[in-house]
Protein backbone atom coordinates (compact mmCIF):
# COMPACT_ATOMS: atom_id res chain seq x y z
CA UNK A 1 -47.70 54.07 -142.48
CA UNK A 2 -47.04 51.27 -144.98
CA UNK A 3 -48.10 52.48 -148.58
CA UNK A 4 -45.63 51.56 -150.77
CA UNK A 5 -46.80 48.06 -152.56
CA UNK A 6 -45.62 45.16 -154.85
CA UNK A 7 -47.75 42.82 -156.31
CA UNK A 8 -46.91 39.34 -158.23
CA UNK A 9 -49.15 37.60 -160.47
CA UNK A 10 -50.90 41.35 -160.34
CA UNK A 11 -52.87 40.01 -163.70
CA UNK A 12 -54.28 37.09 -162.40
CA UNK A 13 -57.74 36.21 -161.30
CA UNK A 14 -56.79 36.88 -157.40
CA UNK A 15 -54.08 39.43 -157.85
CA UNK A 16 -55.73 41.82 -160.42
CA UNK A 17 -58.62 42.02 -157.27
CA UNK A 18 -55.80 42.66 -154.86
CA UNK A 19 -54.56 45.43 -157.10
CA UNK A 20 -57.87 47.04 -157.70
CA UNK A 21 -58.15 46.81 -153.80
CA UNK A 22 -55.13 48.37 -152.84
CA UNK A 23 -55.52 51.39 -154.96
CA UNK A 24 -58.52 52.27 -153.94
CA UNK A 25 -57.56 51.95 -150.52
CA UNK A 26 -54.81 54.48 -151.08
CA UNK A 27 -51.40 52.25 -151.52
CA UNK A 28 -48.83 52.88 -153.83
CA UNK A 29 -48.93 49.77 -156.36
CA UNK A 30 -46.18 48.12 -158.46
CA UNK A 31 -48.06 45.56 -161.04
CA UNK A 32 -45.10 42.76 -161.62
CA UNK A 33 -46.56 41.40 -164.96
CA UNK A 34 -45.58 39.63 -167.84
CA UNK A 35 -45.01 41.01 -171.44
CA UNK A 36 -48.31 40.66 -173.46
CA UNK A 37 -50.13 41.38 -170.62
CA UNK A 38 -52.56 44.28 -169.47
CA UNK A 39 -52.13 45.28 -165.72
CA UNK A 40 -54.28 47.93 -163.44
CA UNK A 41 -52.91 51.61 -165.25
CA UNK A 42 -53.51 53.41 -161.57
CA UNK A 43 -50.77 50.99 -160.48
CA UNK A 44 -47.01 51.32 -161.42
CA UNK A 45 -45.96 48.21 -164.23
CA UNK A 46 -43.03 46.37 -164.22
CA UNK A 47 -42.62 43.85 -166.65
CA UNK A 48 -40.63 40.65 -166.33
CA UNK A 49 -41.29 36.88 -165.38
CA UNK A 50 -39.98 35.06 -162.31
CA UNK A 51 -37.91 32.99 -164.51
CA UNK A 52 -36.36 36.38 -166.01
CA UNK A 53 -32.42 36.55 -165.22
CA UNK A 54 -32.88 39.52 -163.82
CA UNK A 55 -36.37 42.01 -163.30
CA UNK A 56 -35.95 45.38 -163.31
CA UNK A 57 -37.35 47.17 -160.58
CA UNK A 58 -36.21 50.98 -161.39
CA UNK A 59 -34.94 51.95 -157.84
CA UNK A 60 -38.26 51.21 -156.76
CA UNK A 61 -38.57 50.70 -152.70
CA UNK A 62 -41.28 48.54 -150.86
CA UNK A 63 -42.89 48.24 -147.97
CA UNK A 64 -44.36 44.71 -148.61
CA UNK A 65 -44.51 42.54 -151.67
CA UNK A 66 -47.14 40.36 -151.87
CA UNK A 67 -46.22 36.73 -153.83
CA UNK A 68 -48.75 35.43 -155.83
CA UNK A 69 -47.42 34.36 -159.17
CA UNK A 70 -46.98 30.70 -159.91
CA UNK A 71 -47.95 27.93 -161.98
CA UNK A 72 -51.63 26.31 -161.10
CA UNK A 73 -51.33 22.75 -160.94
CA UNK A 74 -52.67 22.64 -164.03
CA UNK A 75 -49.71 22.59 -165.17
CA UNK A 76 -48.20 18.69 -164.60
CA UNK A 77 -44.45 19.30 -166.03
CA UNK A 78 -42.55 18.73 -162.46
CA UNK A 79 -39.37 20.50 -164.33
CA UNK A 80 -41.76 23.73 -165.07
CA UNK A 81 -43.05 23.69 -161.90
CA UNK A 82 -39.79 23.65 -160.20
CA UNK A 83 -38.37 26.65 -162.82
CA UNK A 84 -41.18 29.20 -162.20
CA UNK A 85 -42.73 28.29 -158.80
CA UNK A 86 -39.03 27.55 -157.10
CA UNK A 87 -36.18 28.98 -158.86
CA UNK A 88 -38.34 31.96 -159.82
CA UNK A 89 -39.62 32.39 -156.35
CA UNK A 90 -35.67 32.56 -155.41
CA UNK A 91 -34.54 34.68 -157.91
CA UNK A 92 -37.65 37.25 -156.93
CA UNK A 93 -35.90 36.98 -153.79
CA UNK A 94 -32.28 38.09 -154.61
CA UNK A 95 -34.19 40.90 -156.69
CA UNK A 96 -35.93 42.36 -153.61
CA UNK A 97 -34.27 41.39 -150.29
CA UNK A 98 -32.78 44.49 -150.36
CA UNK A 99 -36.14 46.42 -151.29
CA UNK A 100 -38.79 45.46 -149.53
CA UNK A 101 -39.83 45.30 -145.35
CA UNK A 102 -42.27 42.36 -145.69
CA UNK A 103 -42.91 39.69 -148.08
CA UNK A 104 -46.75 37.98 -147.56
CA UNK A 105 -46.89 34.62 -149.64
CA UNK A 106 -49.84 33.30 -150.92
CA UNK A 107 -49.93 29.24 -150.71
CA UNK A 108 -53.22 26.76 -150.70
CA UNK A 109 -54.38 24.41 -148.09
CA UNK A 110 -52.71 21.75 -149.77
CA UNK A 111 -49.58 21.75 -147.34
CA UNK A 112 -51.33 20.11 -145.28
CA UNK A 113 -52.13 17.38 -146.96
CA UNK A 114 -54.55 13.87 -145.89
CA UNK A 115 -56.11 15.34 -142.73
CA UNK A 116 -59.33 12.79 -142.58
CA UNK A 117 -62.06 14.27 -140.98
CA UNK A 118 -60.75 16.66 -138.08
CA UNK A 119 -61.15 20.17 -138.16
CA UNK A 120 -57.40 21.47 -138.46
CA UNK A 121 -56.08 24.55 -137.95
CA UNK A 122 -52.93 26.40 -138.08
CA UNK A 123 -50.68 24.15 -135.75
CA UNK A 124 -51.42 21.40 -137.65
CA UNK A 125 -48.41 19.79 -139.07
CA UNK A 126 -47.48 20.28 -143.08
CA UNK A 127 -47.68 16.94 -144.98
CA UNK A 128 -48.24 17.89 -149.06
CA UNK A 129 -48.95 14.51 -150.95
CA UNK A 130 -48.25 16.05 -154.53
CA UNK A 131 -45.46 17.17 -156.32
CA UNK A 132 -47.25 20.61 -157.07
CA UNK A 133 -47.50 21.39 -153.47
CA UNK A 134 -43.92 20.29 -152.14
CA UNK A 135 -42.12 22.27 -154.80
CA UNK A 136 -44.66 25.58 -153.27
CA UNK A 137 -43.87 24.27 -149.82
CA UNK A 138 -40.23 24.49 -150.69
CA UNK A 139 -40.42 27.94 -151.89
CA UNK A 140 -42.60 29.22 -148.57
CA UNK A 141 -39.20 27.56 -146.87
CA UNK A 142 -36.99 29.43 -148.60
CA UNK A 143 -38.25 32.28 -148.39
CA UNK A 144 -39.03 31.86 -144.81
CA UNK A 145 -36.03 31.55 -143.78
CA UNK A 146 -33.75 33.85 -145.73
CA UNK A 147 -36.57 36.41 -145.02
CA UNK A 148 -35.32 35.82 -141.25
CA UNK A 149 -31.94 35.85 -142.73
CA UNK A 150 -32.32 39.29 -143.70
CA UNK A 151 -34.48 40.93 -140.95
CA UNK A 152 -37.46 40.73 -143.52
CA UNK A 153 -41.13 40.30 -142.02
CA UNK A 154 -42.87 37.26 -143.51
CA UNK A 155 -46.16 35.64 -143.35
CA UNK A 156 -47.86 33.40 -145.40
CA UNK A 157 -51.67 32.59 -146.00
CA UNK A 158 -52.93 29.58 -146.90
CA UNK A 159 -56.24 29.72 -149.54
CA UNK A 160 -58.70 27.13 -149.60
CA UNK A 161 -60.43 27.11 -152.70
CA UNK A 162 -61.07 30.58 -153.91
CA UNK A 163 -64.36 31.07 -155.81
CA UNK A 164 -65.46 34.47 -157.66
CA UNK A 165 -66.68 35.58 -160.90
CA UNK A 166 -64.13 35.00 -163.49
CA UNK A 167 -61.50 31.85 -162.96
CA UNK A 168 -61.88 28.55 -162.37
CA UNK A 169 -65.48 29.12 -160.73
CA UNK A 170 -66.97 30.49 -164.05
CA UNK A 171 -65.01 28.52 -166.91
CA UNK A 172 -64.85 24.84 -165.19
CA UNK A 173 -68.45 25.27 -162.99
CA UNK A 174 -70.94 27.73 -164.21
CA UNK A 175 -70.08 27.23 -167.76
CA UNK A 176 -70.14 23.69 -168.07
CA UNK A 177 -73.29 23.26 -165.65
CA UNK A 178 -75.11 25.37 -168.23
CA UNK A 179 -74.18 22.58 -170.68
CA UNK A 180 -74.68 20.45 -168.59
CA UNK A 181 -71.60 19.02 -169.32
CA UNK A 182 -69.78 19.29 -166.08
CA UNK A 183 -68.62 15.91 -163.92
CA UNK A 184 -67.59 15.60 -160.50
CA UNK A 185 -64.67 13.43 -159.61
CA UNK A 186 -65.17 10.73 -157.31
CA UNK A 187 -68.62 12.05 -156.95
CA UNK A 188 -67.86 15.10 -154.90
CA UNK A 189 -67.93 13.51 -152.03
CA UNK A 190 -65.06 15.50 -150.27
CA UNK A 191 -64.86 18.83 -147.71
CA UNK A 192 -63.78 21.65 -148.86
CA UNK A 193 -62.80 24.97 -147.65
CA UNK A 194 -63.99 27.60 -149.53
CA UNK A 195 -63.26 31.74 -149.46
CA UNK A 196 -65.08 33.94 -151.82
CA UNK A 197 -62.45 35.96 -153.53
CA UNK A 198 -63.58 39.32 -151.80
CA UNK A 199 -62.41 37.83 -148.47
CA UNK A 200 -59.39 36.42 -150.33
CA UNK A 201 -58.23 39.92 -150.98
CA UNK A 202 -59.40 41.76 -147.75
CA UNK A 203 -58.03 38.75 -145.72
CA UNK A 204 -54.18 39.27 -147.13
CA UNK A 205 -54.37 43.24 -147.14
CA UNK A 206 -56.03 42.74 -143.03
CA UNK A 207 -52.78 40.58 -142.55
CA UNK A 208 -50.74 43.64 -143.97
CA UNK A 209 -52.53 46.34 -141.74
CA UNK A 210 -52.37 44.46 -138.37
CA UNK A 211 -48.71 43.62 -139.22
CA UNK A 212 -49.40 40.22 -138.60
CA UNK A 213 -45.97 38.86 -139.50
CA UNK A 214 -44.33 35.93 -138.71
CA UNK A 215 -47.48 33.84 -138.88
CA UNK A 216 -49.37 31.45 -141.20
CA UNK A 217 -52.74 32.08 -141.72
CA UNK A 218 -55.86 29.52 -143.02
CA UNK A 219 -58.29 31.52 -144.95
CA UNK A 220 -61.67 29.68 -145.86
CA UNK A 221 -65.50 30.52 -144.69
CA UNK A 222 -66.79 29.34 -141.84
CA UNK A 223 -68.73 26.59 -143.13
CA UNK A 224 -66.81 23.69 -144.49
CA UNK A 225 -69.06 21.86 -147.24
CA UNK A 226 -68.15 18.82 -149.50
CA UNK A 227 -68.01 19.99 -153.40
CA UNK A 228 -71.12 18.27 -154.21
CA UNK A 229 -72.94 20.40 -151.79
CA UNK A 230 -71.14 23.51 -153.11
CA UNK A 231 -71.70 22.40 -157.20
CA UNK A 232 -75.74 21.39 -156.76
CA UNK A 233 -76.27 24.84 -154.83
CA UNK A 234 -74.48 26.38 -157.78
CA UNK A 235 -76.48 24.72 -160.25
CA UNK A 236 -79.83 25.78 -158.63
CA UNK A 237 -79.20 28.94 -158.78
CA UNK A 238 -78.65 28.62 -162.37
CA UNK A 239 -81.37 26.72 -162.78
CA UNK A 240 -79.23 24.08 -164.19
CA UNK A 241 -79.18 19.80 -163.44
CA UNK A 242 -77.34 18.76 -160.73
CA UNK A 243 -73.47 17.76 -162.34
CA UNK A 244 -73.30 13.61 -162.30
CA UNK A 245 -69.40 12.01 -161.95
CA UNK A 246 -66.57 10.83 -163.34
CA UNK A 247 -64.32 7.99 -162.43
CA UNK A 248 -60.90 8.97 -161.02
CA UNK A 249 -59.08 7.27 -164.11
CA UNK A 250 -61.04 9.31 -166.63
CA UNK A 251 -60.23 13.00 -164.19
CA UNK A 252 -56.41 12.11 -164.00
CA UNK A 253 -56.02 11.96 -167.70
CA UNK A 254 -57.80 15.53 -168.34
CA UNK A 255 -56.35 17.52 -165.48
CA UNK A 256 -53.39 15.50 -164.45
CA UNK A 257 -53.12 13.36 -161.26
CA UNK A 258 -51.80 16.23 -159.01
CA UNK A 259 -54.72 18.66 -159.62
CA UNK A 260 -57.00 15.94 -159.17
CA UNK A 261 -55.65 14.60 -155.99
CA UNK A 262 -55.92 18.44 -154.52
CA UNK A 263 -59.69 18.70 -155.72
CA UNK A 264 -60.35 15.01 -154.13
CA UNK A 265 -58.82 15.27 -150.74
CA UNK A 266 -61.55 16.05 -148.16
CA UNK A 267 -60.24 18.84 -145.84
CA UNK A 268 -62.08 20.68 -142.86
CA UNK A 269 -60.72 23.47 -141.63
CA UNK A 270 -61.22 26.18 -139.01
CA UNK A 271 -60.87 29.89 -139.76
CA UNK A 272 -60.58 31.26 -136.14
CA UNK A 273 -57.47 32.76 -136.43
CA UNK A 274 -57.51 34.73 -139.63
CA UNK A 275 -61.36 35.75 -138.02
CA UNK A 276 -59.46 37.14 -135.08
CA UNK A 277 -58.29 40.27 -137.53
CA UNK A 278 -60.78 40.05 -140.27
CA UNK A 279 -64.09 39.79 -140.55
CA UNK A 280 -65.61 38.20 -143.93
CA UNK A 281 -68.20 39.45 -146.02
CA UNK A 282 -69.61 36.36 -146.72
CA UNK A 283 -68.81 33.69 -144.00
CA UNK A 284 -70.75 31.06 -145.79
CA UNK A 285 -70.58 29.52 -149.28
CA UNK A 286 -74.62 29.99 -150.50
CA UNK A 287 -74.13 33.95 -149.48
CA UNK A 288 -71.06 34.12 -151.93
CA UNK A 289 -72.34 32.37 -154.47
CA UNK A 290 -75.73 34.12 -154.45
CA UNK A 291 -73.49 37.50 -154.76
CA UNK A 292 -72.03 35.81 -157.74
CA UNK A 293 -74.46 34.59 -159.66
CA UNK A 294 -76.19 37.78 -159.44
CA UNK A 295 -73.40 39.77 -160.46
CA UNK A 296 -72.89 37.35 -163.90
CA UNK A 297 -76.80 38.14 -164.53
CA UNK A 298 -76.09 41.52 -164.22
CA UNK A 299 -73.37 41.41 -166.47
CA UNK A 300 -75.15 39.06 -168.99
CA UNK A 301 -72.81 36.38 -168.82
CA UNK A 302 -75.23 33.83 -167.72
């Protein structure tokens, strides 16, 4: 039985969930986390970055390692971008080739680029259209194929836009619709593939337990919705205005051009396969968001 686990990015707002998940599923968890930061105390920590020379991982053995840490696209230095999300993702690998059974990499929908209005799935062909996404791309290569290489299982799972109650959901959406101060490039006028981030996290462990290797999954809800659809159903249940927009100009010099070009390109997508081993909580995006609005009342953050 696989039980022995290493998780990446274990801090951040999808990994820290995959931790918590894990554990209470009964795995053996190794927290890779950076210095200054406060990772899941049931898990084993290991601290280091992937631009480290050299991570120490203490004779430690794995069955699978999951790969989640990376720059967003927030960030828009290309040379940063290529340091931690590249060259870290290769160094990671010389740490562990020799450790681990199975590496599952987490990636985003944007591989596949300008896909008009088809429903795609995954035999559609890659074809990123930002720098962000073709320096990830090159890393799923690499580690693709020296994974082969070295009689490693690999798989890799492709996010759409993961929504929950902390990250980008909460501080860019919730917040500033409560202020009323939130804008919507281009109108919102785009499709979108959204995955609450409860189906994020039991989607990748459900491609560890069926041993789904050498596969790419997409992981979104069933129900493909432009943004604007997604934002005004948000702001209703926060009984906030409907957001207005902003030009593209005005978006690009806030965010950067690469993050704005991934929020703006209209993708549908079809979640058949990844359905085919896991079934999702909340297969549509008003269920999720119902669940999460509730749960920030709850909490008293809204």
């Amino acid at each position: 039985m696989i039980k022995s686990i290493l998780v990446t990015g274990a801090t951040g707002f999808i990994g820290s969930r995959l931790v918590n998940s894990l554990i209470d599923k009964g795995y053996n968890v190794t927290s890779l986390i950076r210095k200054g930061k406060e990772g899941n105390s049931k898990s084993k920590i290991i601290y280091g970055d992937l631009t480290d020379e050299r991570i120490d991982f203490k004779d430690l053995k794995f069955d699978c390692v999951f790969h989640l840490a990376s720059h967003t696209p927030l960030e828009k230095n290309k040379k940063v971008l290529e340091k931690v999300n590249l060259e870290g993702t290769k160094k990671l690998f010389q740490e562990i080739k020799s450790i681990t059974k199975s590496i599952i990499y987490i990636s985003g929908l944007g591989v596949y680029g300008e896909t008009e209005e088809k429903i795609i799935d995954e035999n559609q062909q890659y074809d990123p259209n930002t720098n962000f996404v073709k320096i990830r791309l090159d890393a799923e290569k690499y580690l693709k194929e020296n994974s082969i290489q070295n009689k490693i299982d690999f798989a890799v799972v492709h996010f759409g836009d993961v929504y929950g109650p902390d990250g980008w959901f909460y501080d860019m959406l919730v917040k500033r619709l409560k202020k009323n101060t939130f804008r919507m490039p281009k109108g919102g006028d785009y499709y979108k593939g959204f995955v609450h981030v409860d189906d994020a996290v039991g989607s990748m462990i459900s491609v560890l337990e069926h041993k789904s290797f050498g596969e790419s999954f997409i992981v979104a809800d069933s129900m493909p919705i432009t943004f604007k659809e997604f934002s005004n159903f948000t702001a209703d249940q926060i009984n906030a205005k409907h957001p207005g927009s902003v030009p593209i100009f005005l978006a690009k010099a806030v965010l950067g051009g690469d993050l704005i070009k991934l929020l703006t390109t209209s993708m549908k997508v079809s979640n058949k396969k990844i359905s085919e081993i896991y079934e999702f909580k909340y297969p549509n995006y008003k269920d999720g968001i119902k669940q999460i609005i509730s749960e920030l009342k709850e909490k008293n953050r809204i």
